[in-house]
Protein backbone atom coordinates (compact mmCIF):
# COMPACT_ATOMS: atom_id res chain seq x y z
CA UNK A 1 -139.63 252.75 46.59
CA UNK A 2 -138.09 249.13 47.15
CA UNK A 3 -139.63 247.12 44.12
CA UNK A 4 -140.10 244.03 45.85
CA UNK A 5 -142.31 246.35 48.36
CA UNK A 6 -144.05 247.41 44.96
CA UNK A 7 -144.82 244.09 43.85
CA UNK A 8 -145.76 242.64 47.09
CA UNK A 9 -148.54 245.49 47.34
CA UNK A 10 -149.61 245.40 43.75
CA UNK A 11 -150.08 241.36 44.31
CA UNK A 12 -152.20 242.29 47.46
CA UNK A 13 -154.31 244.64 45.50
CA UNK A 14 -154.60 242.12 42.37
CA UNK A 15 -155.20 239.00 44.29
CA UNK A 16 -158.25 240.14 46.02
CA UNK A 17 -159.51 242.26 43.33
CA UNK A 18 -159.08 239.04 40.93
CA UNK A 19 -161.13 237.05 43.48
CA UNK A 20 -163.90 239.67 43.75
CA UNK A 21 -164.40 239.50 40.22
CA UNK A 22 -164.33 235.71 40.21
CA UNK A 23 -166.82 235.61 42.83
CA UNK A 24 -169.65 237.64 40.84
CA UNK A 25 -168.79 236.01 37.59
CA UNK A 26 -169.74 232.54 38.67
CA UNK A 27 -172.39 234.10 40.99
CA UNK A 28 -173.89 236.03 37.79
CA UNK A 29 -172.65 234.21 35.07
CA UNK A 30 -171.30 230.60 35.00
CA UNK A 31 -173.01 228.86 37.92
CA UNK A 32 -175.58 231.16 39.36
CA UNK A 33 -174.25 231.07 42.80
CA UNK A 34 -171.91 231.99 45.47
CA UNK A 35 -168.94 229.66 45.17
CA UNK A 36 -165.81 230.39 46.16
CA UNK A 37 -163.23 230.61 42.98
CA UNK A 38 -159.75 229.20 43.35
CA UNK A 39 -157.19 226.69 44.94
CA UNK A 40 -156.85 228.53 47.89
CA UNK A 41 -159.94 229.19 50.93
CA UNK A 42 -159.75 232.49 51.45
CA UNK A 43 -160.44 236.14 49.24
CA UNK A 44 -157.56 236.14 47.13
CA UNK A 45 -156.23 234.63 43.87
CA UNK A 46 -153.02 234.33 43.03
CA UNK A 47 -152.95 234.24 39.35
CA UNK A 48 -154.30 237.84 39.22
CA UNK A 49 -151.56 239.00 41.62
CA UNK A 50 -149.42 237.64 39.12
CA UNK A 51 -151.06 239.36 36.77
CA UNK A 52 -151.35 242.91 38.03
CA UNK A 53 -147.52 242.78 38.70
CA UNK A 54 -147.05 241.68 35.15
CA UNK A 55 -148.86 244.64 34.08
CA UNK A 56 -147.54 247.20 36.19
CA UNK A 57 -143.89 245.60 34.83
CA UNK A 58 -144.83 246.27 31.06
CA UNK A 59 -146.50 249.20 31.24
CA UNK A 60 -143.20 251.06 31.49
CA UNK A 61 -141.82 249.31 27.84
CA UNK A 62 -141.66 252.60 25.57
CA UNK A 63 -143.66 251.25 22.88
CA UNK A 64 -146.98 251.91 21.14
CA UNK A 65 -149.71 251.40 23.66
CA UNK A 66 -151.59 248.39 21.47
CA UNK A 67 -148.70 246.16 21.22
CA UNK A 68 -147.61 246.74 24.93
CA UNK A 69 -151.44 245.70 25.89
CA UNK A 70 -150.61 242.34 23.32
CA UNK A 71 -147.62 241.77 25.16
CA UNK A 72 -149.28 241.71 28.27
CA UNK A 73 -152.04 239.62 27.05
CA UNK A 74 -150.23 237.14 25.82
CA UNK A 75 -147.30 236.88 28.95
CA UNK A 76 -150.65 236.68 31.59
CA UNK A 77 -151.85 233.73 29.32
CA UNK A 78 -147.91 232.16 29.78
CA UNK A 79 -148.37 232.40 33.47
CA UNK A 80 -151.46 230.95 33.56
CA UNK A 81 -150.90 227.61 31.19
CA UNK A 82 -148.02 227.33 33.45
CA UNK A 83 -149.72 227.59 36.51
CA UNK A 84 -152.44 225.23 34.86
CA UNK A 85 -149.39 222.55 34.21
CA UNK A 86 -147.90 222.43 37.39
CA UNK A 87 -151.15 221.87 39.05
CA UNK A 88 -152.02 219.00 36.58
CA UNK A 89 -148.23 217.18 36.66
CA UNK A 90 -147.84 218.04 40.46
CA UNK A 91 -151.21 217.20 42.18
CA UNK A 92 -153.12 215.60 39.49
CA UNK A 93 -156.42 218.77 39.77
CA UNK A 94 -157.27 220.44 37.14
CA UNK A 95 -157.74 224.11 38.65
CA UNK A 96 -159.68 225.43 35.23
CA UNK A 97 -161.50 224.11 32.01
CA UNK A 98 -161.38 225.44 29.19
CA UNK A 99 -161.65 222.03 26.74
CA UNK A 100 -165.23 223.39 25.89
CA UNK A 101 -163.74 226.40 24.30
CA UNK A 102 -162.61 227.17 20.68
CA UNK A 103 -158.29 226.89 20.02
CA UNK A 104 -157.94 225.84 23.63
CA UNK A 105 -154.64 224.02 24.49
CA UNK A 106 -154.76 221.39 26.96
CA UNK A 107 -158.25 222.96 28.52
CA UNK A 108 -155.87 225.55 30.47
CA UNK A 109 -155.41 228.48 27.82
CA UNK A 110 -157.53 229.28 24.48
CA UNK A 111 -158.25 232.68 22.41
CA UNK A 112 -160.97 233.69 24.41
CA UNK A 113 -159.53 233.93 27.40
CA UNK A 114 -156.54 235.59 26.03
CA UNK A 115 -158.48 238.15 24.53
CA UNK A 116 -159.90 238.95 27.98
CA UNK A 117 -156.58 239.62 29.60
CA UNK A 118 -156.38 242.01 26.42
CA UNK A 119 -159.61 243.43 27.75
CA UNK A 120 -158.23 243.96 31.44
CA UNK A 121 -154.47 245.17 30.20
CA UNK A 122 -156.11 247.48 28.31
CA UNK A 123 -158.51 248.76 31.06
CA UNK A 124 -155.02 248.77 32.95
CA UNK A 125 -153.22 250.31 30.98
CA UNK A 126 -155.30 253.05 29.36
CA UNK A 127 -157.55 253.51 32.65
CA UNK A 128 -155.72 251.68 36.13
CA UNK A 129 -152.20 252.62 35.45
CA UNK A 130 -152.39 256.32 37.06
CA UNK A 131 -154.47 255.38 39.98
CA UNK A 132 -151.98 252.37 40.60
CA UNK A 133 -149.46 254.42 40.82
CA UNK A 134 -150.85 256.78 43.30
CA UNK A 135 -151.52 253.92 45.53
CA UNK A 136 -148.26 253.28 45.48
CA UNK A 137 -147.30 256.82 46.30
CA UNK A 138 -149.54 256.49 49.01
CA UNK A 139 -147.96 253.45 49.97
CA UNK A 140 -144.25 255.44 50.25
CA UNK A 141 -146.06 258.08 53.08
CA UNK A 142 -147.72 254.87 54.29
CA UNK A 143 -145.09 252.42 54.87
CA UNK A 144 -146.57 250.82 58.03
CA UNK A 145 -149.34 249.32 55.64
CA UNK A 146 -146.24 246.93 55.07
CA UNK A 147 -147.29 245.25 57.82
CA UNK A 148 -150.44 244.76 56.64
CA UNK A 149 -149.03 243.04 53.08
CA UNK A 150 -146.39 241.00 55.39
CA UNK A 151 -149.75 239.76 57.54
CA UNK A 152 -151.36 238.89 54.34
CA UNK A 153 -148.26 236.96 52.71
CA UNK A 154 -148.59 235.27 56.12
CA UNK A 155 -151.79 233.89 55.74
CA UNK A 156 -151.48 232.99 51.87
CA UNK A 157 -148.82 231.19 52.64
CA UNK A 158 -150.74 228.82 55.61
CA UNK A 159 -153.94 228.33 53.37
CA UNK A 160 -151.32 227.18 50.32
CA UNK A 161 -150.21 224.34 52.80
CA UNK A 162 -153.74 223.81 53.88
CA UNK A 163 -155.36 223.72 50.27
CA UNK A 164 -152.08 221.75 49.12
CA UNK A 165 -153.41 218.95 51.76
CA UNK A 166 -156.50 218.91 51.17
CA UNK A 167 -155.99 218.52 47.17
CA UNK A 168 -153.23 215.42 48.23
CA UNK A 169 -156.12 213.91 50.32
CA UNK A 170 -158.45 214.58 46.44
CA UNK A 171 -155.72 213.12 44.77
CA UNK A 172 -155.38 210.17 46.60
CA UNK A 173 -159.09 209.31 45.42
CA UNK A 174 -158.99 210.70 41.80
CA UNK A 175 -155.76 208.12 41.22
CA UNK A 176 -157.59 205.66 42.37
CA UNK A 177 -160.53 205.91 39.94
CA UNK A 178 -157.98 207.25 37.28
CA UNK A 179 -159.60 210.70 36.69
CA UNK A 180 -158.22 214.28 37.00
CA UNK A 181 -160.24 216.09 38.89
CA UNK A 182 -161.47 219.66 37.06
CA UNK A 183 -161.53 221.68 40.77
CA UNK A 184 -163.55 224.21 39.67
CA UNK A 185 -166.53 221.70 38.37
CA UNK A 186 -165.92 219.66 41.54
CA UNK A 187 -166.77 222.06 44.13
CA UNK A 188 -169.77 223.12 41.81
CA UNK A 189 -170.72 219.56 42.34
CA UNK A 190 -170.62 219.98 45.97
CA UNK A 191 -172.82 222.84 45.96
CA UNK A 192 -175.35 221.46 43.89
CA UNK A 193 -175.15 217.96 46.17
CA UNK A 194 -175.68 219.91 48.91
CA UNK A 195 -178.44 221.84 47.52
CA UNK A 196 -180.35 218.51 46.13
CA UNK A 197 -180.45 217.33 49.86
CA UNK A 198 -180.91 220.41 51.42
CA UNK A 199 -177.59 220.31 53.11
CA UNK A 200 -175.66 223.37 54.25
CA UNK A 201 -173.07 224.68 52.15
CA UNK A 202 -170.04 225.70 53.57
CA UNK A 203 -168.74 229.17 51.50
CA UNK A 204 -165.24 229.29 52.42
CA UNK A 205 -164.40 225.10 53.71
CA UNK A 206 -166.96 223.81 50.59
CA UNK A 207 -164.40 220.64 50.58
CA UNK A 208 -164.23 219.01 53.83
CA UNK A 209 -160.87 217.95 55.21
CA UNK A 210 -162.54 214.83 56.83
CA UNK A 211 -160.70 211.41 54.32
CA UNK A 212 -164.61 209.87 54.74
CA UNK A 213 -166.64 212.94 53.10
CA UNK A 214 -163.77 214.01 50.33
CA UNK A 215 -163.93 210.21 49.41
CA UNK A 216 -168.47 210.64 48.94
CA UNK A 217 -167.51 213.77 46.87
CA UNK A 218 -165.24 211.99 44.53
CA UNK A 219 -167.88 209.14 44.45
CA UNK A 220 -170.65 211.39 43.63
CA UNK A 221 -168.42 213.41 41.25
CA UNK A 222 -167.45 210.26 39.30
CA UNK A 223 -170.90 209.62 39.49
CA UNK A 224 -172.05 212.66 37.51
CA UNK A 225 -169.05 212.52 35.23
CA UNK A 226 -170.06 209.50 33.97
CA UNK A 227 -173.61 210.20 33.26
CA UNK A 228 -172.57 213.46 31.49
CA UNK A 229 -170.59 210.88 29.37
CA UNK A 230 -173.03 208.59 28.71
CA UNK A 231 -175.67 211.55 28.32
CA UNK A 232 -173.36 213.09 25.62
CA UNK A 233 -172.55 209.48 24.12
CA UNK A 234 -176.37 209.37 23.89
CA UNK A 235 -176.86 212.40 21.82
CA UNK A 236 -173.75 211.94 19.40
CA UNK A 237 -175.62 208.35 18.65
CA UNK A 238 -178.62 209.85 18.07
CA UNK A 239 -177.37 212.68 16.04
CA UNK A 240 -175.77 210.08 13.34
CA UNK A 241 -178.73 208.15 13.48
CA UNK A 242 -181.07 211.18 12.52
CA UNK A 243 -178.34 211.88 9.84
CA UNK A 244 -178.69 208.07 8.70
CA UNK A 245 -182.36 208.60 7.96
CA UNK A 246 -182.03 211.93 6.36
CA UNK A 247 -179.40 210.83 3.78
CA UNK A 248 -181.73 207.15 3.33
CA UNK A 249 -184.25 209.59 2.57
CA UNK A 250 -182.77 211.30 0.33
C-alpha cells in the first residue's frame, strides 16, 4: 500500500488515540477534570500522530527489540522539544510544562517523560505492532475509508488556522504583560475561574475568540501567576528563616 496512505491513517489512529488518553489523564490525574488537552479544539493531537508514525517507521530497523524501543523513545522526545520550540519562538505559548520536573530542558522535554514514550514504544512494539498492521491490511480491502482520513486532514487543517488565531489574539496580550503563556495551565485557569463563579464551561471553545474575554483571562491568569510567585517567594523566605534559627540554636 501507498506509504503516504499508511502514514496518513496511522496519524488518524494516533492523533485521536493520543487525545483520548490525554483527556483521562488530566481528568484522573493532573487536574481532576474534563479539559480538553492540546493546541487544537477538537479530539485529536498531533504530536501522537507524529508519534505512532514514528513508531510504525522504526519498528521495521532489524535490530534487538530494546534498543529499537530506545530509539524510538528518544526520536518521539526530538519531535516533541521541537514542536515545544516552534510554538515558544513562533507564537510566544508555551503548549507544555515540564520546568517542575527533574533533568528537564527548557520545561518542554525531561527523563520522565522520555521514559514514558519508552513505556508506549514498548507497548507498541512488543504488543500494538501486529494489530497495526492488520488495520492497515484492512485499510488495503477498505480503501474508501480514505475518504474518511482525507475528511479528517480537512478539518485538522481548519481548526490549526482557527487555534493559530486565537493563540495570535493570546499573544497579543501575553507581549504586552511580558509573559509566555504555559497553554495548558491557562485553560486550567479558565476552568477553575469558571467554576469559582459558577460559570459554564465550555469543553471544546474553553478560550473564547471574543478580544474582550481572552484579554479578562490573561488578566486573571497574570493574576494567579503572580500570587503563586509571591506565595512561593513566601515559603523560600520562610524556609531560610527557620534554617536561621536552627543553626543560631545550635
Amino acid at each position: 500500500m501507498n506509504l503516504f496512505l499508511t502514514l496518513a491513517f496511522l496519524f488518524f489512529i494516533g492523533s485521536i488515540s493520543g487525545w483520548v488518553l490525554e483527556l483521562f489523564y488530566r481528568r484522573l490525574i493532573s487536574n481532576k477534570a474534563w479539559i480538553n488537552p492540546g493546541f487544537l479544539v477538537g479530539p485529536y493531537l498531533p504530536l501522537y500522530g507524529f508519534g505512532l508514525c514514528t513508531f510504525y517507521l522504526l519498528s521495521q530497523i532489524q535490530l534487538n527489540g530494546i534498543l529499537v524501543v530506545i530509539i524510538m523513545a528518544l526520536t518521539v522526545t526530538a519531535i516533541e522539544y521541537v514542536a515545544g520550540i516552534i510554538f515558544i519562538k513562533g507564537m510566544g505559548v508555551k503548549l507544555w510544562d515540564y520546568s517542575d520536573r527533574w533533568g528537564n530542558v527548557d520545561g518542554l522535554i525531561c527523563p520522565l517523560y522520555t521514559f514514558l514514550w519508552g513505556i508506549l514504544g514498548a507497548m507498541y512494539y512488543y504488543i500494538a505492532n501486529p494489530y497495526i498492521r492488520s488495520s492497515l491490511n484492512w485499510l488495503e480491502d477498505n480503501l474508501a475509508f480514505s475518504f474518511v482520513i482525507g475528511f479528517f486532514f480537512g478539518i485538522i487543517v481548519i481548526d490549526f488556522i482557527y487555534s493559530t488565531q486565537l493563540v495570535v489574539k493570546i499573544r497579543k496580550f501575553a507581549k504586552e504583560k511580558n509573559l509566555i503563556v504555559k497553554y495548558e495551565e491557562f485553560k486550567s485557569s479558565i476552568f477553575d475561574e469558571a467554576k469559582k463563579n459558577k460559570e459554564k464551561y465550555s469543553f471544546i471553545f474553553a478560550i473564547s475568540n471574543n478580544m474582550k474575554k481572552i484579554e479578562e483571562h490573561i488578566n486573571e491568569y497574570t493574576k494567579a501567576q503572580l500570587e503563586r510567585t509571591n506565595e512561593l517567594k513566601r515559603s523560600i523566605h520562610l524556609f531560610i528563616k527557620d534554617k536561621i534559627k536552627e543553626g543560631i540554636k545550635k
